[in-house]
Protein backbone atom coordinates (compact mmCIF):
# COMPACT_ATOMS: atom_id res chain seq x y z
CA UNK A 1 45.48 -1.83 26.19
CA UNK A 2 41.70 -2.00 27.35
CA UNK A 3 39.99 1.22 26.01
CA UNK A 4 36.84 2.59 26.49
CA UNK A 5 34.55 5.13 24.64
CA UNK A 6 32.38 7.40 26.00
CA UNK A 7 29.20 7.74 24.05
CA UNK A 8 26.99 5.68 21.26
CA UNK A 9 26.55 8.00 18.30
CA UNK A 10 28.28 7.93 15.04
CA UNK A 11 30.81 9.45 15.64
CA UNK A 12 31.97 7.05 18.37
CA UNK A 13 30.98 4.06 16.04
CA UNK A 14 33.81 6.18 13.79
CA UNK A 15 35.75 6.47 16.63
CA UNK A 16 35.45 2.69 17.70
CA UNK A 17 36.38 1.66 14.19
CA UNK A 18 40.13 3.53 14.35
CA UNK A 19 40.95 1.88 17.72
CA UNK A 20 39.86 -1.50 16.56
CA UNK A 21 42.30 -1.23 13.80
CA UNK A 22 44.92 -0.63 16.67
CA UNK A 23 47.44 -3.27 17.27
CA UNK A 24 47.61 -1.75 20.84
CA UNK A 25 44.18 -2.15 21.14
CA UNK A 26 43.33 -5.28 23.13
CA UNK A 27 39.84 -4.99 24.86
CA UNK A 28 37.55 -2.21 23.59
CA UNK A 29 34.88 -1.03 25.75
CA UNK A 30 31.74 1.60 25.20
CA UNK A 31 29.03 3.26 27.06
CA UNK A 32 27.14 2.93 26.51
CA UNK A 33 27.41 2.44 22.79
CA UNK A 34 24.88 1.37 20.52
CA UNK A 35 24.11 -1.67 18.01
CA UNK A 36 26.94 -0.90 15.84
CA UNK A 37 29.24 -0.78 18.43
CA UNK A 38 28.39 -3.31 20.11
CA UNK A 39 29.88 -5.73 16.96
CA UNK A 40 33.47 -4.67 17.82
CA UNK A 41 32.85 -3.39 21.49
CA UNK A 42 31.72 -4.81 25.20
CA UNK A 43 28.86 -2.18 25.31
CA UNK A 44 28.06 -0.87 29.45
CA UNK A 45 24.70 0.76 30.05
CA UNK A 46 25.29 3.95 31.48
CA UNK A 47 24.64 7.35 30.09
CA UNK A 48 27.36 9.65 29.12
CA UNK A 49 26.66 12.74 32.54
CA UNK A 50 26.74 8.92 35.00
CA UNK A 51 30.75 10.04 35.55
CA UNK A 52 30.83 8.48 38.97
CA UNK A 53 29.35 4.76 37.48
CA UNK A 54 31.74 5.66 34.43
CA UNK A 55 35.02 6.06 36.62
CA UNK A 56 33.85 2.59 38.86
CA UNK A 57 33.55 0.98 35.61
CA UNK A 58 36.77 1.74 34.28
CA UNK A 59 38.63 1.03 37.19
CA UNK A 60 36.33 -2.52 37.98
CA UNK A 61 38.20 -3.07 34.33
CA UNK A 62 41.37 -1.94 34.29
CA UNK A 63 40.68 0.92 31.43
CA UNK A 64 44.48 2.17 30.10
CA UNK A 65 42.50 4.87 27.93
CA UNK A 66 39.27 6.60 28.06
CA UNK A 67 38.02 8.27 24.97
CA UNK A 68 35.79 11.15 25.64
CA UNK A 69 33.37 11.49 22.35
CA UNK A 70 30.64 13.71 23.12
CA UNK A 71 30.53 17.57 24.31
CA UNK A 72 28.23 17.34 27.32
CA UNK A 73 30.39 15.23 29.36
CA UNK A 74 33.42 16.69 28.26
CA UNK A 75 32.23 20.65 29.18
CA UNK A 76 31.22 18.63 32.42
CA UNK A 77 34.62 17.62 33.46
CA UNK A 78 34.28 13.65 33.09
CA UNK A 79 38.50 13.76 31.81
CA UNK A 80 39.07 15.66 35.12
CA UNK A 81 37.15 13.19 36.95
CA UNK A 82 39.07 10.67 35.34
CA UNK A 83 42.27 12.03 35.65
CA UNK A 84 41.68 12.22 39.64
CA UNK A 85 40.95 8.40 39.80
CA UNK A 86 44.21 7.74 37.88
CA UNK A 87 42.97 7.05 34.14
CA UNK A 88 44.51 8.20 31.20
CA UNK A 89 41.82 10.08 29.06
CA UNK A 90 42.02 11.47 26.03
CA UNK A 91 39.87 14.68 25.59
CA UNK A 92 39.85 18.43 27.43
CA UNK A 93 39.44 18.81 30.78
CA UNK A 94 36.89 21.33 31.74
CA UNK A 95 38.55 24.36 31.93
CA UNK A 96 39.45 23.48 28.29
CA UNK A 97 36.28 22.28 27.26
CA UNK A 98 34.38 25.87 27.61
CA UNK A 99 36.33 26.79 24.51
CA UNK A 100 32.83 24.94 22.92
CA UNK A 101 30.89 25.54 26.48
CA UNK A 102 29.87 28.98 26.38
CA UNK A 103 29.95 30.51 22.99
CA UNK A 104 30.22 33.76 24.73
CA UNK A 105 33.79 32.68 26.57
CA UNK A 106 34.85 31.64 22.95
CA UNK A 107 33.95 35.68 21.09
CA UNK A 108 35.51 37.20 24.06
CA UNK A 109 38.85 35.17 23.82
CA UNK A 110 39.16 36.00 19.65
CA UNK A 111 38.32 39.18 20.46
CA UNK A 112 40.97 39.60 23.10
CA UNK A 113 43.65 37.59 20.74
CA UNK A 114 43.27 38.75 17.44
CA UNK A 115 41.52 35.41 15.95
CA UNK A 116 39.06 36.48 13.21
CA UNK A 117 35.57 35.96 13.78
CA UNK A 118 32.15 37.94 13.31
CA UNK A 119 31.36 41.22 15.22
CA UNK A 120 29.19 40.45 18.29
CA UNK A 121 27.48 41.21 21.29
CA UNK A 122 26.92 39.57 24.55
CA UNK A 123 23.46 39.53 26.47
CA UNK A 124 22.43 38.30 29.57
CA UNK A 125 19.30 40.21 29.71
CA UNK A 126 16.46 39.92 26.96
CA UNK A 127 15.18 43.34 26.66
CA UNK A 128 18.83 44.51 26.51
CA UNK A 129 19.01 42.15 23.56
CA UNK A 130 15.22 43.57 22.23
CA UNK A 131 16.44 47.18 22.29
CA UNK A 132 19.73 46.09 20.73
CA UNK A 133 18.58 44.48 17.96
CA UNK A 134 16.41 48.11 16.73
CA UNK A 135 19.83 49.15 15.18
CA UNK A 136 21.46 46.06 13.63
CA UNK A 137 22.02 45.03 10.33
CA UNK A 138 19.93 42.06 8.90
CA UNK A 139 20.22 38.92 8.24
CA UNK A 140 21.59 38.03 11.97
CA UNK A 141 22.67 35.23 13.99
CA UNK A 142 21.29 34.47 17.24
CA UNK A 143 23.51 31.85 19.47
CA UNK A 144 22.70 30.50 22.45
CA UNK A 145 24.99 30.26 25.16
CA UNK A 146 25.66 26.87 26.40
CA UNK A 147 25.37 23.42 24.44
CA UNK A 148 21.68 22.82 22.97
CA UNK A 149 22.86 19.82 20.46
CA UNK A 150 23.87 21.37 17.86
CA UNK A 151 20.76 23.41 17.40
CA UNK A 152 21.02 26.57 19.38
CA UNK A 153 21.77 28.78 16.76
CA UNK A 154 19.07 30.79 15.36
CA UNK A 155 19.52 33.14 11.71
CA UNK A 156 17.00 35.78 11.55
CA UNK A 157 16.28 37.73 8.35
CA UNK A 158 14.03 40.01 9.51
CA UNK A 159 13.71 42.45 13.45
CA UNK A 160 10.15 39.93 13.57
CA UNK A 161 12.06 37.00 13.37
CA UNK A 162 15.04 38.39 15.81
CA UNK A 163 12.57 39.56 18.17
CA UNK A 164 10.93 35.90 18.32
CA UNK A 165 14.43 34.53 18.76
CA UNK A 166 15.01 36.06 21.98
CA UNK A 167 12.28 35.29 23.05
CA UNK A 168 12.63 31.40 22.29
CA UNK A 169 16.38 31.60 23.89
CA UNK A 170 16.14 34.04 26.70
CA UNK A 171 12.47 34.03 28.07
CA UNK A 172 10.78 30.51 26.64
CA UNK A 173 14.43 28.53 27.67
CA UNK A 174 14.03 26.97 23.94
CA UNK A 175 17.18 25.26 24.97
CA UNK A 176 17.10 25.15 28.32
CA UNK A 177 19.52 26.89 30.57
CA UNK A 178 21.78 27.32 27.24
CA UNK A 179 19.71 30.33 26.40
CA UNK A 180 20.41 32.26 30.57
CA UNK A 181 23.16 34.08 27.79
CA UNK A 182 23.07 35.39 24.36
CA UNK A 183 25.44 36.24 21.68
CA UNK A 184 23.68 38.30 18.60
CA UNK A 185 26.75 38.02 15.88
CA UNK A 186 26.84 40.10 12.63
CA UNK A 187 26.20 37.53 9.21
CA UNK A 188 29.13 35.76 7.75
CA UNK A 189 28.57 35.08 4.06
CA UNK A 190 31.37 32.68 2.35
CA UNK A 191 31.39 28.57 2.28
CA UNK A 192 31.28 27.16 5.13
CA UNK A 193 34.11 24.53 6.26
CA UNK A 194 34.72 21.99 8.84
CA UNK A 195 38.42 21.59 10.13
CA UNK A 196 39.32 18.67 12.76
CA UNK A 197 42.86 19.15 14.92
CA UNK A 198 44.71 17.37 17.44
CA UNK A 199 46.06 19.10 19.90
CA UNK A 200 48.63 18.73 22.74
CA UNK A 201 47.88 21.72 24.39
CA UNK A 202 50.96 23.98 22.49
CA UNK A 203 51.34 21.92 19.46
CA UNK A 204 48.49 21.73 17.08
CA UNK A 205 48.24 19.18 13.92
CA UNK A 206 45.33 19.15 11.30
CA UNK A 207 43.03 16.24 10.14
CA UNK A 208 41.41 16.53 6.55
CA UNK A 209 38.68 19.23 6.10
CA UNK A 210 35.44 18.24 5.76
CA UNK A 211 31.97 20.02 5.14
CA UNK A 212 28.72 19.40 7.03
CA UNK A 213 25.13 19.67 5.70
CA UNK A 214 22.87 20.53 8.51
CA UNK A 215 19.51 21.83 7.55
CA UNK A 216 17.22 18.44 7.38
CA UNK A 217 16.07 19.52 3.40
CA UNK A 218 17.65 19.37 0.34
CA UNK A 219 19.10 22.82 -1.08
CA UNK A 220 19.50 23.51 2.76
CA UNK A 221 16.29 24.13 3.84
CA UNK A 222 14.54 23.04 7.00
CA UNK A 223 15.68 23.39 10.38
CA UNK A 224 19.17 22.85 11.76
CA UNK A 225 19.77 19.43 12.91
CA UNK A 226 22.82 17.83 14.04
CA UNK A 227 24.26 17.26 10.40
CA UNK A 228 22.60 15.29 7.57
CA UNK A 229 26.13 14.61 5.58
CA UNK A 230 29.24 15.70 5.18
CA UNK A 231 31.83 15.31 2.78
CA UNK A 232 36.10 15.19 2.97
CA UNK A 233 38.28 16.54 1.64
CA UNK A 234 36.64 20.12 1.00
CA UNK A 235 37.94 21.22 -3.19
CA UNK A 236 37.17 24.75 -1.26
CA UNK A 237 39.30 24.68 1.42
CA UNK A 238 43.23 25.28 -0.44
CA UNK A 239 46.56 24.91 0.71
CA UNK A 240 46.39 29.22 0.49
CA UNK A 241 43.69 29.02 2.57
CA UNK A 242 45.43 26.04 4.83
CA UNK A 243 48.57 28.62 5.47
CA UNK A 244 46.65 31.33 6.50
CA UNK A 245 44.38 29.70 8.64
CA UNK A 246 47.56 28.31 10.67
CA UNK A 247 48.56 31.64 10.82
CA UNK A 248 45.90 33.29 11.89
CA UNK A 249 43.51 30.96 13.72
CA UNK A 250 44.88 27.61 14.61
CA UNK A 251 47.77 28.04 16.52
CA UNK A 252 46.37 31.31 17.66
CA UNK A 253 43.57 29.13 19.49
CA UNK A 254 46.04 26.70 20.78
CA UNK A 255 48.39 29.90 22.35
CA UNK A 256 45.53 32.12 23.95
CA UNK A 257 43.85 28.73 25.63
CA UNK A 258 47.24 28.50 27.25
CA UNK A 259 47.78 31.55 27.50
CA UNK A 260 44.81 31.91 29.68
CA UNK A 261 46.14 28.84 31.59
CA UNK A 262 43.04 26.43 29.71
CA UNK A 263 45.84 23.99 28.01
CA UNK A 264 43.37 22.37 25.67
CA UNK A 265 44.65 18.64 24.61
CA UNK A 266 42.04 16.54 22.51
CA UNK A 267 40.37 17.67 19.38
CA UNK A 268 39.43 21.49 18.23
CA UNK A 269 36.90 21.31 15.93
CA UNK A 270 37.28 24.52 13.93
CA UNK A 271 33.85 25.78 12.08
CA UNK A 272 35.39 28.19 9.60
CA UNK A 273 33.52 30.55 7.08
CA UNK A 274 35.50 31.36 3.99
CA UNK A 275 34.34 35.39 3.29
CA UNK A 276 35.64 37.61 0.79
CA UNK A 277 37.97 39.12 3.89
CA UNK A 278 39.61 35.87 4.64
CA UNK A 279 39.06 33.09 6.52
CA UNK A 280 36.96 33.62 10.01
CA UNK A 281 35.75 31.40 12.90
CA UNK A 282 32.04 30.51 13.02
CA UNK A 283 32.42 27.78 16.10
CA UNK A 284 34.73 26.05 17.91
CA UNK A 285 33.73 22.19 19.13
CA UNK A 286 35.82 20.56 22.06
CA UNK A 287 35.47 17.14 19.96
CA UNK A 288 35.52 15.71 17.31
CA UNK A 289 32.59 16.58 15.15
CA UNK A 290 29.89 14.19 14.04
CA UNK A 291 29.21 13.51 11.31
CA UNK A 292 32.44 14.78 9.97
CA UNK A 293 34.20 11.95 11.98
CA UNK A 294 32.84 9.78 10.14
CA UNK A 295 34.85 10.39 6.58
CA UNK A 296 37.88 12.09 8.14
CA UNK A 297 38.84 8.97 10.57
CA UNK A 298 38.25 6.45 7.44
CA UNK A 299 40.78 8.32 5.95
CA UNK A 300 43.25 8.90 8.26
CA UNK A 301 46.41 6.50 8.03
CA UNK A 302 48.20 6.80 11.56
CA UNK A 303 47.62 4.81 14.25
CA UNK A 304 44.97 6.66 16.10
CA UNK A 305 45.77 5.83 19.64
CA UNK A 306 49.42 7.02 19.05
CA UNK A 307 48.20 10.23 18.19
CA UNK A 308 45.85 10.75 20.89
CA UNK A 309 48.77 9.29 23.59
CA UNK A 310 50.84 12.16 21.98
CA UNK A 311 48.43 14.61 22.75
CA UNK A 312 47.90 13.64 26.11
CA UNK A 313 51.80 13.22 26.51
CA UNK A 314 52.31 16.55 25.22
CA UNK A 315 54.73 15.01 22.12
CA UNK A 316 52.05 15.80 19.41
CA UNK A 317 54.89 17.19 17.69
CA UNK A 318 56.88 14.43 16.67
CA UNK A 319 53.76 12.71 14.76
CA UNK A 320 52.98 13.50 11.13
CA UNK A 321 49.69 13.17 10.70
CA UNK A 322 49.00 11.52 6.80
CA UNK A 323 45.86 10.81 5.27
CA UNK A 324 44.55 8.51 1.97
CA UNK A 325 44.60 10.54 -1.52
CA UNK A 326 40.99 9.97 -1.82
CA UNK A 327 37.92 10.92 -1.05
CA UNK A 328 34.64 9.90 1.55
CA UNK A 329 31.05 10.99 1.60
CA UNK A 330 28.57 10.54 4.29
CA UNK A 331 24.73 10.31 3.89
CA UNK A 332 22.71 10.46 7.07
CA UNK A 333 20.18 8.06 6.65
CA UNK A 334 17.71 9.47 9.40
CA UNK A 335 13.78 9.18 10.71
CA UNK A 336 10.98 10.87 9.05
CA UNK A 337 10.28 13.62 10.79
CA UNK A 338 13.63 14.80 11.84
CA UNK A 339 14.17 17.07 14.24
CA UNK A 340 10.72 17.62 15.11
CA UNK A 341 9.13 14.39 15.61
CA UNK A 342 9.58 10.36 14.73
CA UNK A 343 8.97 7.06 15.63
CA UNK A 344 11.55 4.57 16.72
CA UNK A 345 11.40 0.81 16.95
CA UNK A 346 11.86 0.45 12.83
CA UNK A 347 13.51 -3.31 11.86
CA UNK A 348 17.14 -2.04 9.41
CA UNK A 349 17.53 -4.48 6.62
CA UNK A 350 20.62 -4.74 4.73
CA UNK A 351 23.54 -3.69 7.04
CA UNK A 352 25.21 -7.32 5.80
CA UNK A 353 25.94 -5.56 2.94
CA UNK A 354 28.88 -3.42 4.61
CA UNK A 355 32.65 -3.90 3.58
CA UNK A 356 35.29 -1.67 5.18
CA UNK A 357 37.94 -3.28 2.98
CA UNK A 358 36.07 -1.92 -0.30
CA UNK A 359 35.77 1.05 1.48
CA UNK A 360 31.98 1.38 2.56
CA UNK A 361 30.82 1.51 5.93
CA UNK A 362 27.54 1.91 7.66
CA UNK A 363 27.49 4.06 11.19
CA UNK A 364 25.04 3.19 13.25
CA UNK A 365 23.78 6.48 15.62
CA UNK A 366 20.59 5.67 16.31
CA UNK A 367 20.08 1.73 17.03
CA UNK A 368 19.35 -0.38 19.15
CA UNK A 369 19.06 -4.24 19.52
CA UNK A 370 15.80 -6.13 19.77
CA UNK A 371 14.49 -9.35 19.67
CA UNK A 372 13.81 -8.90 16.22
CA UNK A 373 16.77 -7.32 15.36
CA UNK A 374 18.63 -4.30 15.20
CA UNK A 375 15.96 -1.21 14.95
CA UNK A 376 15.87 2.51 14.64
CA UNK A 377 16.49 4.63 17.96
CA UNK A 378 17.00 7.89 17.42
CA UNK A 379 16.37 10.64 14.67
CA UNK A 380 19.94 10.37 12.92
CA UNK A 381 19.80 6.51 12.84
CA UNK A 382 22.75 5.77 10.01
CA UNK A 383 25.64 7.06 8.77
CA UNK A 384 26.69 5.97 5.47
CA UNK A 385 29.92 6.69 4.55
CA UNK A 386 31.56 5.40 1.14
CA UNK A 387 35.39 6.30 0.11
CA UNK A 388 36.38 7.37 -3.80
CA UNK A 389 39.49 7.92 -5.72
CA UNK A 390 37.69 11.73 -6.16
CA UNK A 391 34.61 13.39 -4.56
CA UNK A 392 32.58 12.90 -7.63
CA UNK A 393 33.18 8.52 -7.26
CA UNK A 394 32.74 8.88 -3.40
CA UNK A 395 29.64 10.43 -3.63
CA UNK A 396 28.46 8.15 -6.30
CA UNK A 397 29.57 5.21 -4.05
CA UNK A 398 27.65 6.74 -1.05
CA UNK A 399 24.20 6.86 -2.64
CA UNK A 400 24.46 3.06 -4.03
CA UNK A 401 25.37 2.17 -0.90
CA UNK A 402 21.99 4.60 0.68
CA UNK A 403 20.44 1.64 -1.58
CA UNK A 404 21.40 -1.20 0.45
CA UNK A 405 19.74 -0.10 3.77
CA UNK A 406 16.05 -0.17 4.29
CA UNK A 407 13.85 0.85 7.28
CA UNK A 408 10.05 2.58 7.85
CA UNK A 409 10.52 6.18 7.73
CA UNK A 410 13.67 6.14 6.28
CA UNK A 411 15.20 9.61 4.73
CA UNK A 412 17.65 10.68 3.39
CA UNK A 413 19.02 14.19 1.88
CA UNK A 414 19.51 13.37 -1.99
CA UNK A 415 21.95 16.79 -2.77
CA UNK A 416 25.03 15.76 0.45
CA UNK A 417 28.25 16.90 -1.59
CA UNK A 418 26.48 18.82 -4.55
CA UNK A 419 28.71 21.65 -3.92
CA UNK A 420 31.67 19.97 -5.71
CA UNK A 421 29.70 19.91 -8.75
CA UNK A 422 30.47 23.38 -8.96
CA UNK A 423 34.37 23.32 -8.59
């Protein structure tokens, strides 16, 4: 088959690395991919929102798969536009995708089904938001509408702090045309997990959990970015906890998106805070998430274009999903200054050092190529992900392997997977 993937982050270097181990897998394509990639992938030049250049591309090559990786394009419609021209793509159409498109879309359909989640309110107009927020309990989560990278979500322990919230959202466009609508949502406390599905649009089949680190400091301080680590599988998240989340929230998603005639097939991403009342939604993602891709996919035994070609087939059901008994940690190795401001253009040393079969590997997210060699491009530049027989070894694995890689700037979290100290 000749495959392409959409996008050049690390979680379609992740992605890249499962279809390469594909015997189906004959020619793998990417845009447009990044240096990583581009060591297991014909890399294209065009930008993820180019779908009309994306579709001539694929057909100019004969694509038998296209594998949608990142949300913008997919809330955007680029399967549909796909689908019209005749190619098999693996990801939600549009009417799917809003499930992680409009935060407010995704309250009002728990709400309406059953599927725990915070209280909440929906605002469209700021000083409706202003006046509400006089009688609310604090701490409390702001949430921008729309996509805004991962970082349009705002917790506010004091009415000050609200009050400057809205106005960054709703009346300063912080994030853009994300912020035209608000939800204000009532303060989960609990762990926080990350929970990866495939989905065939009735049947619904769960990946390894995983949890993400995204605050840029150690002890989770800083601002939000789009995830400095993550580690699989999460000690927190039980097989008690496993049975009533299928219950109560997976397939629950799955049957009120089809319900409302959105038949989502791809990947839910289910953000899930563990409270003293159960289990309860904090996000849904249309894709898989990043960097929690990038130890759940290492880990994953199948065949990964089988599974997507169920999903898309609708025969999701006669796969069994199976995993390694082990473990994987990822360190974000990213730019000083993250997610403020950084430079690029930094030579990486030491990504020779990289052995999949011993079970390290090195994502690249933000690279490029350069006549000097590959270089920093971005804020989250590496992903370095090491397996382990336990989370304790995998983590100790990771950070040796955080060693081997140098570049200006370079930083790093030191505390990605401390939690499971405390199991």
């Amino acid at each position: 088959m000749n495959i392409l993937i959409v996008g050049g982050g690390g979680r379609e270097h992740a992605i890249a690395q499962a279809v390469k181990k594909s015997p189906k897998c004959t020619k793998l394509y990417c845009a447009p991919g990044n240096a990583g990639i581009a060591a297991m992938a014909e890399c294209a030049d065009i930008k993820v929102m180019e779908f009309d250049r994306l579709v001539k591309f694929a057909k100019k090559h004969e694509i038998d798969l296209a594998i949608v990786g990142p949300d913008d394009p997919l809330v955007g419609g680029l399967v549909d536009a796909f689908e019209e021209a005749g190619i098999r793509a693996f990801g939600p159409e549009r009417k799917a995708a809003i499930l992680e498109g409009s935060k407010a879309f995704s309250k009002e359909l728990m709400k309406k089904y059953g599927i725990p989640t915070a209280g909440y309110e929906v605002f469209t107009d700021a000083a409706a938001a202003l006046s509400y927020l006089d009688n609310v309990k604090f701490p409390i989560v702001l949430k921008a509408d729309g996509l805004a990278l991962g970082k349009g979500v705002l917790i506010c322990n004091t009415l000050d702090e609200a009050r400057n919230g809205v106005k960054e959202i709703m009346l300063d466009k912080k994030f853009g045309t994300a912020g035209n609508k608000m939800v204000i949502e009532e303060f989960m406390t609990g762990r926080e997990v990350s929970v990866l599905t495939f989905c065939d649009g009735k049947t619904i089949k769960i990946m390894s959990s995983a949890q993400d680190h995204k605050r840029a400091g150690d002890g989770d301080t800083g601002l939000n970015t789009g995830g400095m680590g993550t580690f699989s599988p999460s000690p927190f998240y039980t097989k008690k906890i496993n049975d009533i989340c299928k219950k109560t929230i997976f397939q629950p998603t799955v049957d009120a998106m089809k319900a409302e005639g959105r038949e989502f097939k791809g990947v839910i991403f289910f953000g899930l805070m563990l409270t003293d009342s159960g289990p309860k939604v904090l996000e849904y993602n249309a894709r898989f998430g990043d960097p929690e891709a990038q130890v759940v996919l290492p880990r994953m035994k199948n065949d990964i274009i089988d599974v997507m070609e169920a999903c898309i087939d609708g025969t999701l059901g006669k796969i069994k999903l199976e995993f390694e008994d082990n473990a994987a940690v990822c360190v974000v190795l990213a730019s000083k200054g993250y997610p403020v401001k950084y430079t690029k253009g930094h030579l990486i040393k030491g990504l020779d050092k990289f052995d999949e079969k011993d079970g390290y590997y090195c994502f690249h997210a933000g690279t490029k190529k350069s006549t000097k060699g590959i270089v920093t491009n971005g804020g989250r530049v590496l992903g370095i992900t090491a397996k382990g027989s336990d989370l304790h070894k995998a983590r100790s694995n990771a950070y040796e392997a955080v060693t081997w890689v140098d570049f200006d700037n370079k930083y790093c979290r030191r505390d990605i997977g401390k939690a499971i100290d405390e199991v």
